[in-house]
Protein backbone atom coordinates (compact mmCIF):
# COMPACT_ATOMS: atom_id res chain seq x y z
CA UNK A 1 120.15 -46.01 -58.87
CA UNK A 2 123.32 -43.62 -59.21
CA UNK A 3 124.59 -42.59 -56.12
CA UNK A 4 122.87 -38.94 -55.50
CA UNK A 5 125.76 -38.02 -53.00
CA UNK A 6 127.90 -34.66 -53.38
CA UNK A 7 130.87 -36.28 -53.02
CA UNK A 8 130.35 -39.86 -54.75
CA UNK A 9 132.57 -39.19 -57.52
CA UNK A 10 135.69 -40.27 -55.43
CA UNK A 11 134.34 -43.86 -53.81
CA UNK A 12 133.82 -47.34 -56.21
CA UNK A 13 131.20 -48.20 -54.51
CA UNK A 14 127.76 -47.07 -52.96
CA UNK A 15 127.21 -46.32 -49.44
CA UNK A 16 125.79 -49.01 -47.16
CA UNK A 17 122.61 -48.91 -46.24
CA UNK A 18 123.82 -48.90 -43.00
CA UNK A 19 125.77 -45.90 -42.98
CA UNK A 20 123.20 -43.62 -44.59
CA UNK A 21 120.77 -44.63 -41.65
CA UNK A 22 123.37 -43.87 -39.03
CA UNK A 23 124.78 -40.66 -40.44
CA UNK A 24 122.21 -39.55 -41.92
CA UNK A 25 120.37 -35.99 -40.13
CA UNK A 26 117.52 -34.77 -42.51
CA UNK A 27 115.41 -36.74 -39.63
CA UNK A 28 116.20 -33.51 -37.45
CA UNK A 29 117.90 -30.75 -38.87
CA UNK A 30 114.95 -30.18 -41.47
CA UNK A 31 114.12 -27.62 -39.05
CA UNK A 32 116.80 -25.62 -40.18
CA UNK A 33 115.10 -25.22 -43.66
CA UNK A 34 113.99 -22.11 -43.78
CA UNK A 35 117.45 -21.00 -42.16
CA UNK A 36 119.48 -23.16 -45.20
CA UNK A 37 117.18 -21.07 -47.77
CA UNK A 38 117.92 -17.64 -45.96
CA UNK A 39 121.62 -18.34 -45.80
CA UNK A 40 121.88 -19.32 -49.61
CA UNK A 41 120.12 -16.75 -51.07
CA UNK A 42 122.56 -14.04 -49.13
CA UNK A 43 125.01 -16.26 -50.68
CA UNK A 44 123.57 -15.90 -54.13
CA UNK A 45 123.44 -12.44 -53.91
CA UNK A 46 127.10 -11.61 -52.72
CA UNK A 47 128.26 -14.53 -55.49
CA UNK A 48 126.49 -12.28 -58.22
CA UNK A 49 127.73 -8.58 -56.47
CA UNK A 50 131.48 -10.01 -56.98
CA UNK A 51 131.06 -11.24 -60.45
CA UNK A 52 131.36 -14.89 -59.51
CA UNK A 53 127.88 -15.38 -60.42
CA UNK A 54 125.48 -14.23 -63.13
CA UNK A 55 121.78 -12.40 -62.75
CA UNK A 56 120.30 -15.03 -64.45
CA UNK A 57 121.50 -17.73 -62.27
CA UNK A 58 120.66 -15.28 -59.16
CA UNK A 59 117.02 -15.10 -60.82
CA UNK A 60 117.05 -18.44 -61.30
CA UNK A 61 118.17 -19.10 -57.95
CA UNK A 62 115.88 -16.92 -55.99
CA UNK A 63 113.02 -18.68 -58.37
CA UNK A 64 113.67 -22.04 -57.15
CA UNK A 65 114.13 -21.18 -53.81
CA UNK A 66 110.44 -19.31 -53.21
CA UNK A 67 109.01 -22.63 -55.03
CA UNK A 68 111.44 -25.01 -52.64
CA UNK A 69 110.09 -22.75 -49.50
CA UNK A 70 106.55 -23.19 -50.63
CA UNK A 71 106.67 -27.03 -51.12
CA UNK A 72 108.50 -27.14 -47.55
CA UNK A 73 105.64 -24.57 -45.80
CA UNK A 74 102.75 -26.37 -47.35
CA UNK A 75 104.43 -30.56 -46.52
CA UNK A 76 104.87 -31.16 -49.83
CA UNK A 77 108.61 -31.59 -50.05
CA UNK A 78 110.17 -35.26 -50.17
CA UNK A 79 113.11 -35.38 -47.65
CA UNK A 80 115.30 -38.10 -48.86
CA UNK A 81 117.80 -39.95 -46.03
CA UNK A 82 119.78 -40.96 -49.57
CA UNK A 83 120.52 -37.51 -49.24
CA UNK A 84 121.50 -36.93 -45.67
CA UNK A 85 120.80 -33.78 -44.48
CA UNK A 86 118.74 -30.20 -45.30
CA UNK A 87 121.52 -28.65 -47.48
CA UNK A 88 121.90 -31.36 -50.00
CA UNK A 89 118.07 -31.97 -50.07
CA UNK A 90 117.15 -28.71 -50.70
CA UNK A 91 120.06 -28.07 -53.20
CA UNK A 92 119.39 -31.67 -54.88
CA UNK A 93 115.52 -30.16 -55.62
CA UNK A 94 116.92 -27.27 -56.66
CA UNK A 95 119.00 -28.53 -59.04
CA UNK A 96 116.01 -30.53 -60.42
CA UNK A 97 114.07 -27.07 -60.94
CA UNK A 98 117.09 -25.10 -62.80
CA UNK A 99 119.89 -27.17 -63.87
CA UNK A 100 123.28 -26.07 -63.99
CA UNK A 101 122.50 -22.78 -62.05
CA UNK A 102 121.48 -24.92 -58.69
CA UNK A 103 124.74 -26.49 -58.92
CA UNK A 104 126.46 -23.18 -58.67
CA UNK A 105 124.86 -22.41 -55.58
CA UNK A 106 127.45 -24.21 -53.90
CA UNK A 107 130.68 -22.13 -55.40
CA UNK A 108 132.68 -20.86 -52.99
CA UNK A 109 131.31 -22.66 -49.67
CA UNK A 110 131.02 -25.80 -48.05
CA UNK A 111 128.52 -27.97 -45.89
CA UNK A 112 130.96 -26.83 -42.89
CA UNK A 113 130.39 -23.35 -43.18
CA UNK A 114 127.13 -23.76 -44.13
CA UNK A 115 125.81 -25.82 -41.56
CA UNK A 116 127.48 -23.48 -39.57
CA UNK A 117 125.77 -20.57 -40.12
CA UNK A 118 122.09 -22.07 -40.81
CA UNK A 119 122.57 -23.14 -36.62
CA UNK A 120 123.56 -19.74 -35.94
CA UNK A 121 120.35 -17.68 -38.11
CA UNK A 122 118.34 -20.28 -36.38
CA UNK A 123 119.65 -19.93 -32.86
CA UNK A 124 119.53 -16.50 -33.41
CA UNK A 125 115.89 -16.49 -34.13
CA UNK A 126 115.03 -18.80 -30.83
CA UNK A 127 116.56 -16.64 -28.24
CA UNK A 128 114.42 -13.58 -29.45
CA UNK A 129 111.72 -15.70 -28.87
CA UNK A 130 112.72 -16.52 -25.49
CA UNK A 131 113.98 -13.14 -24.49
CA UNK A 132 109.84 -12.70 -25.40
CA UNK A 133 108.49 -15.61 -23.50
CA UNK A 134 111.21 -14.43 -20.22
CA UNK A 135 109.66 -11.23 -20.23
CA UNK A 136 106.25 -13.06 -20.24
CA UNK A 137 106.91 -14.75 -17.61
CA UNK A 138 108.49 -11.80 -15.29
CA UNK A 139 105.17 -10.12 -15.85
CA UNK A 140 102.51 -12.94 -14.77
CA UNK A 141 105.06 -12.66 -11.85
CA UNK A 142 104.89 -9.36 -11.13
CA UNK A 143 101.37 -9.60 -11.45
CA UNK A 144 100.80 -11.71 -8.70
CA UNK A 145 103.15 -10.13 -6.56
CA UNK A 146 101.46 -6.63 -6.69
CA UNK A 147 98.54 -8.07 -5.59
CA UNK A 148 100.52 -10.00 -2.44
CA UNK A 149 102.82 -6.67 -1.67
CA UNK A 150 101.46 -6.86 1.74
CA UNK A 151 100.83 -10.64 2.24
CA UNK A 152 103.16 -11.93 4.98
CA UNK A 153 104.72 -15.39 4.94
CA UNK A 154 107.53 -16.74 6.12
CA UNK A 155 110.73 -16.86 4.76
CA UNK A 156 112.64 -19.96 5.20
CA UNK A 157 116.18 -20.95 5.33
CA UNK A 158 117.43 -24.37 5.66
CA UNK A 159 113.54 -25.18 5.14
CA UNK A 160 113.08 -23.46 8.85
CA UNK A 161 110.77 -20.32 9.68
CA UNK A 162 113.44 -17.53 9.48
CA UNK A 163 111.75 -14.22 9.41
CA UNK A 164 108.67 -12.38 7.94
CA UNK A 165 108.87 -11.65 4.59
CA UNK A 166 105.21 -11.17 1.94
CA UNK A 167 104.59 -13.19 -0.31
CA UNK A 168 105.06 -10.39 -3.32
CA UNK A 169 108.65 -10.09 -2.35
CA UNK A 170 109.13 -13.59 -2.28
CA UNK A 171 108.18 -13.82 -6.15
CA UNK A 172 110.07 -10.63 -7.30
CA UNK A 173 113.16 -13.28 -6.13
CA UNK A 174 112.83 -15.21 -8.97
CA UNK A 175 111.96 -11.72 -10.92
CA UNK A 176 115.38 -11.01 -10.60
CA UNK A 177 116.99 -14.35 -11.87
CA UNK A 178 114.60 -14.47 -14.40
CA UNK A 179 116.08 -11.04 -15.56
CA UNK A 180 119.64 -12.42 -15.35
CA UNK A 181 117.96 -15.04 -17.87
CA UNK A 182 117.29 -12.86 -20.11
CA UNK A 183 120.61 -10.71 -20.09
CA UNK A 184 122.56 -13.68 -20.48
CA UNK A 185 120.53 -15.08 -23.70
CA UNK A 186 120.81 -11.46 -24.53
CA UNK A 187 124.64 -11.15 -24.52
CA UNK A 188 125.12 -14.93 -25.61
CA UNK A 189 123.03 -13.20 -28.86
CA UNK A 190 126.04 -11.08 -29.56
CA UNK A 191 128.33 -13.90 -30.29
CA UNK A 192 125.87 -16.31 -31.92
CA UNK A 193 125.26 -13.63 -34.08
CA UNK A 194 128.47 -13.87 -36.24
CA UNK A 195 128.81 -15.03 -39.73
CA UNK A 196 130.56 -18.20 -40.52
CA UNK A 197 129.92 -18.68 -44.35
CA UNK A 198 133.02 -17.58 -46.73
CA UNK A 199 135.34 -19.82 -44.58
CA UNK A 200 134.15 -22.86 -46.62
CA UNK A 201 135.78 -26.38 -45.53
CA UNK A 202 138.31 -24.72 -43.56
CA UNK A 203 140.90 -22.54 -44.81
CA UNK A 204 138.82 -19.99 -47.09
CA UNK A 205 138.29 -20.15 -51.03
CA UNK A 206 139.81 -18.92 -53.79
CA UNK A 207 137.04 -17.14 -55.38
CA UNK A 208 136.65 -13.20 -54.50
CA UNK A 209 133.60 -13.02 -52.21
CA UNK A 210 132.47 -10.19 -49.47
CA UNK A 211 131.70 -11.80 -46.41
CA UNK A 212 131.08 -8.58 -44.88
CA UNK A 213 128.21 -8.15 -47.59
CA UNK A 214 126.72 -11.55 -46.91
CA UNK A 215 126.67 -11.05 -42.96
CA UNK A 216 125.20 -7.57 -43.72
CA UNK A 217 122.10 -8.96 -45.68
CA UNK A 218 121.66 -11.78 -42.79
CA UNK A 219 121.75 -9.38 -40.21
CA UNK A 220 124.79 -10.08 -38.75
CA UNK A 221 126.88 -8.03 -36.50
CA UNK A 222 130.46 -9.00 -37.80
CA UNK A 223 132.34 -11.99 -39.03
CA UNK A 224 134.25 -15.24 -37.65
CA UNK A 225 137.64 -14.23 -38.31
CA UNK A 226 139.39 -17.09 -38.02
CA UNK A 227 137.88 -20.24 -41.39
CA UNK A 228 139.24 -22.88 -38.98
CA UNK A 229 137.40 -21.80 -36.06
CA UNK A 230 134.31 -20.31 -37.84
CA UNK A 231 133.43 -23.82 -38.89
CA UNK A 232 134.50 -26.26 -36.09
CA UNK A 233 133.45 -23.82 -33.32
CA UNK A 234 130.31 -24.64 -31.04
CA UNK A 235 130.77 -22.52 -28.19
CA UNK A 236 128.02 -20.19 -29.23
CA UNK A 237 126.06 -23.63 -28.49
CA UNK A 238 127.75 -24.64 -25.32
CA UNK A 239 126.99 -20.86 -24.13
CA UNK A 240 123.50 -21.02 -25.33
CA UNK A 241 123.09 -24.92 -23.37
CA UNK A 242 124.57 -22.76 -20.06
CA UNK A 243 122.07 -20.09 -20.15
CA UNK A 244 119.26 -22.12 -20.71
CA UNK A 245 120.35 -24.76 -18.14
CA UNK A 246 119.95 -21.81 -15.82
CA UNK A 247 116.70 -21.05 -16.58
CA UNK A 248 115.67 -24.33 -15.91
CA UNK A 249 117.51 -24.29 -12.20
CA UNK A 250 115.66 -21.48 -11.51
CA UNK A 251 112.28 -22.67 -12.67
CA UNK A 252 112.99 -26.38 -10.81
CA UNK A 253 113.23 -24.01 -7.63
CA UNK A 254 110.20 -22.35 -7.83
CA UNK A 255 108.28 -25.72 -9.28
CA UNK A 256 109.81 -27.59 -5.50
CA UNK A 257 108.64 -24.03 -4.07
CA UNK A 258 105.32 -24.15 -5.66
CA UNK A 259 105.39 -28.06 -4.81
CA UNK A 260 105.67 -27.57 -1.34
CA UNK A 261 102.99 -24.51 -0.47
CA UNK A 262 100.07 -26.74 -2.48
CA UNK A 263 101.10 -29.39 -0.09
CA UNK A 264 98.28 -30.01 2.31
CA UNK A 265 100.52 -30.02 5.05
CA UNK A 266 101.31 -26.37 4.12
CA UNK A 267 98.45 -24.99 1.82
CA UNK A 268 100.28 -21.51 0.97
CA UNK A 269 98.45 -22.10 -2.45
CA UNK A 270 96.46 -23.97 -5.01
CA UNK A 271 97.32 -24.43 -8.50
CA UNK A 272 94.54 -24.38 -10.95
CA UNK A 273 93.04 -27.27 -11.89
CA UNK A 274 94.01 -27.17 -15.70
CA UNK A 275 97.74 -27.37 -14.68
CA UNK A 276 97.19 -30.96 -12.65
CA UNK A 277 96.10 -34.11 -12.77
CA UNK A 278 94.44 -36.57 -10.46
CA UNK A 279 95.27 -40.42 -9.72
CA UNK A 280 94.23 -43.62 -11.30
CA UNK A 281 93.29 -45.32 -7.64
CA UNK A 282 93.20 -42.41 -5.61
CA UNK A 283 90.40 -40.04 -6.16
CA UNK A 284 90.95 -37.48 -4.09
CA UNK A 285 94.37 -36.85 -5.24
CA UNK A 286 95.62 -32.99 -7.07
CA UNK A 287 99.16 -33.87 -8.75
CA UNK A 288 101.23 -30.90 -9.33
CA UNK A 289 102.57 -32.45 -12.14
CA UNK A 290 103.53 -29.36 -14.23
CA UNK A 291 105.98 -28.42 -11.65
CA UNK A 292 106.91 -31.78 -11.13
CA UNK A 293 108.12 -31.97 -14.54
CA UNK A 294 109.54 -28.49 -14.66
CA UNK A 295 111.64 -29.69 -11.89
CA UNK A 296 112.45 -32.67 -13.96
CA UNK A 297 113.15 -31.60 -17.18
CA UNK A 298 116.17 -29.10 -15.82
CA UNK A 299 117.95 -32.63 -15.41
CA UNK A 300 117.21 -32.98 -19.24
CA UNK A 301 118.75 -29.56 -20.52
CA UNK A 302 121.39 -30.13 -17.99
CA UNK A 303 122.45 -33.06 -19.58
CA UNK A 304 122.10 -31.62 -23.15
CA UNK A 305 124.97 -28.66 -21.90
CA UNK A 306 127.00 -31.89 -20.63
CA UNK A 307 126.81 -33.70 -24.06
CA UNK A 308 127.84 -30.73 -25.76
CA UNK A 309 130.16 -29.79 -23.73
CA UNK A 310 131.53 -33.55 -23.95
CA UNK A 311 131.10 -33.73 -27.54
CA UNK A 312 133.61 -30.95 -28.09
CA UNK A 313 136.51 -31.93 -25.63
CA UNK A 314 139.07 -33.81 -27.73
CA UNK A 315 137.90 -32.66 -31.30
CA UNK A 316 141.49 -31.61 -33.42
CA UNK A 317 140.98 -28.76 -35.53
CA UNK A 318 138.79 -28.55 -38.26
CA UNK A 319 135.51 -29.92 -38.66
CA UNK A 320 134.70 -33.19 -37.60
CA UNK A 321 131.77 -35.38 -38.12
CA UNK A 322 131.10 -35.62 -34.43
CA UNK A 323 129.48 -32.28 -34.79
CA UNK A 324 126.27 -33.56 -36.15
CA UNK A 325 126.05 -34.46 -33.11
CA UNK A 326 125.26 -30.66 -31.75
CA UNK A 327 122.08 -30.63 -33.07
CA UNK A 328 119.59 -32.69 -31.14
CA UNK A 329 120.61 -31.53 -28.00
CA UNK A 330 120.73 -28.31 -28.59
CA UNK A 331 117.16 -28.04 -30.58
CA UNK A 332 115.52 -30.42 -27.73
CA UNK A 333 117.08 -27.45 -25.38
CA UNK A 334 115.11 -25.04 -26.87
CA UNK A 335 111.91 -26.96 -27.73
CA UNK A 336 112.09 -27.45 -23.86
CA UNK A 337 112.61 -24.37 -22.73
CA UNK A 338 110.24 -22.95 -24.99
CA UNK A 339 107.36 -25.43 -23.98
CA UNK A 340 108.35 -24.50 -20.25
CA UNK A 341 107.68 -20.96 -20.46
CA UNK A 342 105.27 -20.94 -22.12
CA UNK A 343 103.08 -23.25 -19.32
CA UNK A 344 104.80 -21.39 -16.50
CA UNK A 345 103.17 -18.05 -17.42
CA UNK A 346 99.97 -19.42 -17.50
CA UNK A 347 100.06 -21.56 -14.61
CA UNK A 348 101.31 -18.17 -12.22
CA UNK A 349 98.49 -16.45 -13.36
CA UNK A 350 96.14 -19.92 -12.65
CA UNK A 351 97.45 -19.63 -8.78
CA UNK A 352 95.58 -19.45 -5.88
CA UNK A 353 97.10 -17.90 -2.59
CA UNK A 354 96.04 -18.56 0.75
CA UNK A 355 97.18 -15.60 2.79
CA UNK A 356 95.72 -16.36 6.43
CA UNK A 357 98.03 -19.95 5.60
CA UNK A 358 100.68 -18.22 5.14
CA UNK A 359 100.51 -16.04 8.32
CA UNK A 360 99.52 -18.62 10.40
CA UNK A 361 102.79 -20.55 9.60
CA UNK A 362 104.36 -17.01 10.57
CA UNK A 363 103.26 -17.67 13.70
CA UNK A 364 104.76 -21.21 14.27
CA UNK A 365 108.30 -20.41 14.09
CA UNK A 366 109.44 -17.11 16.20
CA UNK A 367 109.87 -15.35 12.67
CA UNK A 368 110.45 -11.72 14.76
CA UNK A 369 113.04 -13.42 16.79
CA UNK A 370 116.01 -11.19 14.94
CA UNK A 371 113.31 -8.09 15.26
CA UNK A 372 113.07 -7.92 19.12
CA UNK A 373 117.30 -8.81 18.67
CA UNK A 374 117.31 -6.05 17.04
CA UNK A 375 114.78 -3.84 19.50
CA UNK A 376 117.26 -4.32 21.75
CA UNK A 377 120.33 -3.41 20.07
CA UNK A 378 119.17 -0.66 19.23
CA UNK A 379 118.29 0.10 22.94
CA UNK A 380 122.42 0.01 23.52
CA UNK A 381 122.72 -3.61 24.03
CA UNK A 382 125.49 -5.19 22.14
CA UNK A 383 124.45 -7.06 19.48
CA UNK A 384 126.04 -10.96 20.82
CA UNK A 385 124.41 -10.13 24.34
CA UNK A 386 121.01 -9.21 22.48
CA UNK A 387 121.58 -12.78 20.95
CA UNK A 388 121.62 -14.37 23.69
CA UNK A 389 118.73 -12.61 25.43
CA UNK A 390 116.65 -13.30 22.42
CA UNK A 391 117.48 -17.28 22.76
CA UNK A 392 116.36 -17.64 26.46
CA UNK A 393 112.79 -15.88 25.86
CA UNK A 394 112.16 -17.98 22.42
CA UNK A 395 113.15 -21.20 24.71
CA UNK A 396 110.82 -19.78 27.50
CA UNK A 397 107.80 -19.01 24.78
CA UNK A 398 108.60 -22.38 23.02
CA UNK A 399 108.33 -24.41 26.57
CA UNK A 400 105.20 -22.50 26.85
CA UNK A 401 103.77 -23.43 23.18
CA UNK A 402 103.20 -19.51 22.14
CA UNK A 403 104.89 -17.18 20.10
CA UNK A 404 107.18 -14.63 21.57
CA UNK A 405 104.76 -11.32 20.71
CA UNK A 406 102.34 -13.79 22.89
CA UNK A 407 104.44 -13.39 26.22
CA UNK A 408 103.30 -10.67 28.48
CA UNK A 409 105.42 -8.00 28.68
CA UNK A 410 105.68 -8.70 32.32
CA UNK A 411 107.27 -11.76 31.04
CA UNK A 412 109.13 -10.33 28.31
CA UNK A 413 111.06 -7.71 30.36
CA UNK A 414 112.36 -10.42 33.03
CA UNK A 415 114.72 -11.18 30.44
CA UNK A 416 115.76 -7.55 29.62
CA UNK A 417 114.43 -4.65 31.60
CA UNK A 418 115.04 -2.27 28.48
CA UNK A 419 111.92 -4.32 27.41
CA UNK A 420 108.93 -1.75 27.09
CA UNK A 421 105.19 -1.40 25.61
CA UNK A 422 107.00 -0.31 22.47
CA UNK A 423 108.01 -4.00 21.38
CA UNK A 424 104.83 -5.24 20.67
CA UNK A 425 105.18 -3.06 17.34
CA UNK A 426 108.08 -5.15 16.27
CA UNK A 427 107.16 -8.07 17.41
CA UNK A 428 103.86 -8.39 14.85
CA UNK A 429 105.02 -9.56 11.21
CA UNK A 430 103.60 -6.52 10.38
CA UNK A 431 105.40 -4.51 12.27
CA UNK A 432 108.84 -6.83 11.47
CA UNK A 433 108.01 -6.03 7.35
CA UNK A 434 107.40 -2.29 8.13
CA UNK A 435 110.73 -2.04 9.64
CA UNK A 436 112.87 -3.27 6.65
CA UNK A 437 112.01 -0.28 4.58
CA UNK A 438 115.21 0.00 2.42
CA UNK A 439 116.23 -0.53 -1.31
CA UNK A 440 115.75 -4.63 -1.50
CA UNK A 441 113.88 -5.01 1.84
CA UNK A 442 110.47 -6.65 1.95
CA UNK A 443 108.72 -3.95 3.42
CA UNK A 444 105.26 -3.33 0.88
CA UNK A 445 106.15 -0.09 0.07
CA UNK A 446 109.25 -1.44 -1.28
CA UNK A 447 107.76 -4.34 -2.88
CA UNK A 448 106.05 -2.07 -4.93
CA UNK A 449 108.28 0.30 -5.90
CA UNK A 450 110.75 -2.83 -7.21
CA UNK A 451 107.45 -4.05 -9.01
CA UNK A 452 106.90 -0.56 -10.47
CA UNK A 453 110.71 -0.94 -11.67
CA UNK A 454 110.37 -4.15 -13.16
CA UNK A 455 107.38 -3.18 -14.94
CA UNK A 456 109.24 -0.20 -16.84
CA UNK A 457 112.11 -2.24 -17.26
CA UNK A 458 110.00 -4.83 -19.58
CA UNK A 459 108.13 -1.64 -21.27
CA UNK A 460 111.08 -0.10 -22.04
């Protein structure tokens, strides 16, 4: 069989069978299809405005494409490894449908800036779907929290009871990085969204085409500038790993958050059952194992940013061959995080919370500590001295196995005499939420009004 390749014209003999199978990518980037098909029909249409092409090979063209994009929609198209990747598969059929006219598809471009720009309209297309699934995901949040704007819990630091906070302003904390999410794939959008075709294999072509026309009719916002670093560059991917990478931290800190509370030890929640799974020898056992894989798969898109990021390092100027290479990290990246939103949203609104749990562990570590610190500071005691007065009644109260609002104030004003009746307001976690009523503080009234916020953010 004659040697189908684009280039076979210069080599005596055939490709080893070898070879195709280890450099060939139609395996994987057939998923950029659709994307290949966009790109050359733009290109079609700008080779025809500038004369370089004629309507009847446009019509021809755009004929053979809708039937290509039909055969590819419905399964019917036969991706060939002889013929390595998307572009020359889909150009090879259309050449088979309209003679010479396929094979001026090509004029004026190569497989460098090609594949170029089909990552880009693709990419493109999967952060607007994830700038969609982010905002999904912010509002199964919010959801819950506006229901828990008054449910106390404790807030931890270094894993240790630290002071009252509810439970609604506890999840607006990963409203907020999830917003940063979304700004981030937002303005990593602006410079994916720049056209690479017209630089061909690296230093232009010689035929007069409009590459401001053909970014115009694939929606792009400008132009690479530079044809040597419109077809070797990747940092649009490398920025696009980054952001997602984040995503994934974030999630793998709620998932060991959401871990933890559906502990039995600490039963702050329960997870519904459609999100778990029990054990083979065990039956009493309720696996988190959504979370659990959450938290594990951020190791996996972690490492995809590292191979990219490693794949690019010591590549010399143009386009090298290593860059096929970009593409299976970078589309498991998004398959990932798309899969991953998708559950989460569902599985926050599948959550159970246990609020008298959650107070009770309130209870167990001197959470108002910093409030009756505070009491007294603001009765004119210096703030160190306060401190220190604070530290001697939680050692009395934790000698004594109570909580510090449980000491009498007989007790309580032994260790400061500017003690009075009036503590006991601070000392509640009630009373320590109600008094952090300010812009970010986890007072209810606050919690809502950042929920209310949030919400018209996402509307708008």
């Amino acid at each position: 069989m004659q040697d189908q390749h684009a280039w076979s014209g210069r080599f005596s003999e055939p490709v080893s069978e070898l070879v195709k199978k280890y450099t060939a990518s139609v395996n994987f980037d057939q998923r950029l299809a659709e994307f290949d098909i966009q790109g050359s029909l733009a290109h079609a249409n700008m080779l025809n405005k500038t004369g370089v092409l004629s309507t009847d090979d446009l019509n021809a063209i755009q004929r053979g494409m809708a039937e290509i994009q039909a055969e590819i929609r419905s399964g019917q198209f036969n991706w060939s490894v002889d013929l390595e990747d998307v572009h020359m598969n889909i150009e090879q059929r259309l050449t088979s449908k309209i003679g010479d006219a396929g094979k001026r598809l090509h004029t004026g471009r190569s497989r460098n800036d090609q594949v170029a720009t089909d990552i880009r309209l693709w990419l493109r297309a999967q952060i607007d779907s994830i700038v969609l699934l982010l905002a999904q995901l912010q509002n199964s949040l919010l959801n819950l929290a506006s229901k828990h704007a008054d449910t106390v819990m404790p807030g931890f630091t270094h894993l240790q009871v630290a002071q009252p906070v509810t439970f609604g302003h506890h999840l607006l904390a990963y409203v907020e990085m999830l917003a940063r999410d979304s700004e981030r794939m937002q303005d990593c959008r602006k410079r994916v969204n720049r056209l690479p075709l017209g630089s061909a294999a690296l230093a232009g072509t010689t035929f007069p085409i409009d590459r401001h026309y053909t970014a115009q009719l694939l929606g792009f916002d400008d132009i690479c500038h530079n044809s040597l670093d419109a077809v070797s560059d990747r940092d649009f991917a490398i920025e696009f790993s980054a952001a997602g990478s984040l995503v994934m931290v974030h999630l793998s800190r709620l998932s060991e958050e959401l871990i933890l509370w559906m502990s039995p030890r600490i039963g702050f929640i329960d997870i519904a059952d459609r999100f778990c799974t029990g054990s083979s020898i065990m039956p009493q056992k309720k696996n988190p194992d959504v979370p659990e894989l959450v938290r594990g798969k951020s190791g996996r898109v972690i490492g995809h940013l590292v191979s990219l990021i490693t794949l690019m390092k010591a590549q010399p100027l143009a386009y090298n061959k290593d860059n096929q290479e970009d593409k299976e990290p970078l589309f498991d990246t998004v398959d990932t995080l798309i899969d991953t939103l998708r559950i989460y949203s569902e599985m926050i609104q599948g959550i159970t919370v246990k609020p008298a749990a959650m107070r009770a562990a309130v209870l167990q570590g001197f959470a108002t500590a910093t409030d009756l610190a505070d009491y007294l500071v603001k009765k004119g005691v210096p703030f160190r001295d306060s401190h220190e007065i604070v530290a001697r009644a939680v050692r009395y109260a934790e000698q004594q196995s109570i909580d510090i609002a449980d000491l009498p104030l007989t007790k309580l004003s032994e260790f400061s005499s500017l003690i009075e009746e009036d503590v006991f307001a601070v000392l509640t976690p009630e009373g320590s939420l109600s008094q952090r009523d300010h812009a970010g503080g986890t007072a209810p009234n606050q919690v809502r009004l950042q929920i209310a916020k949030h919400l018209t953010r996402l509307k708008g």
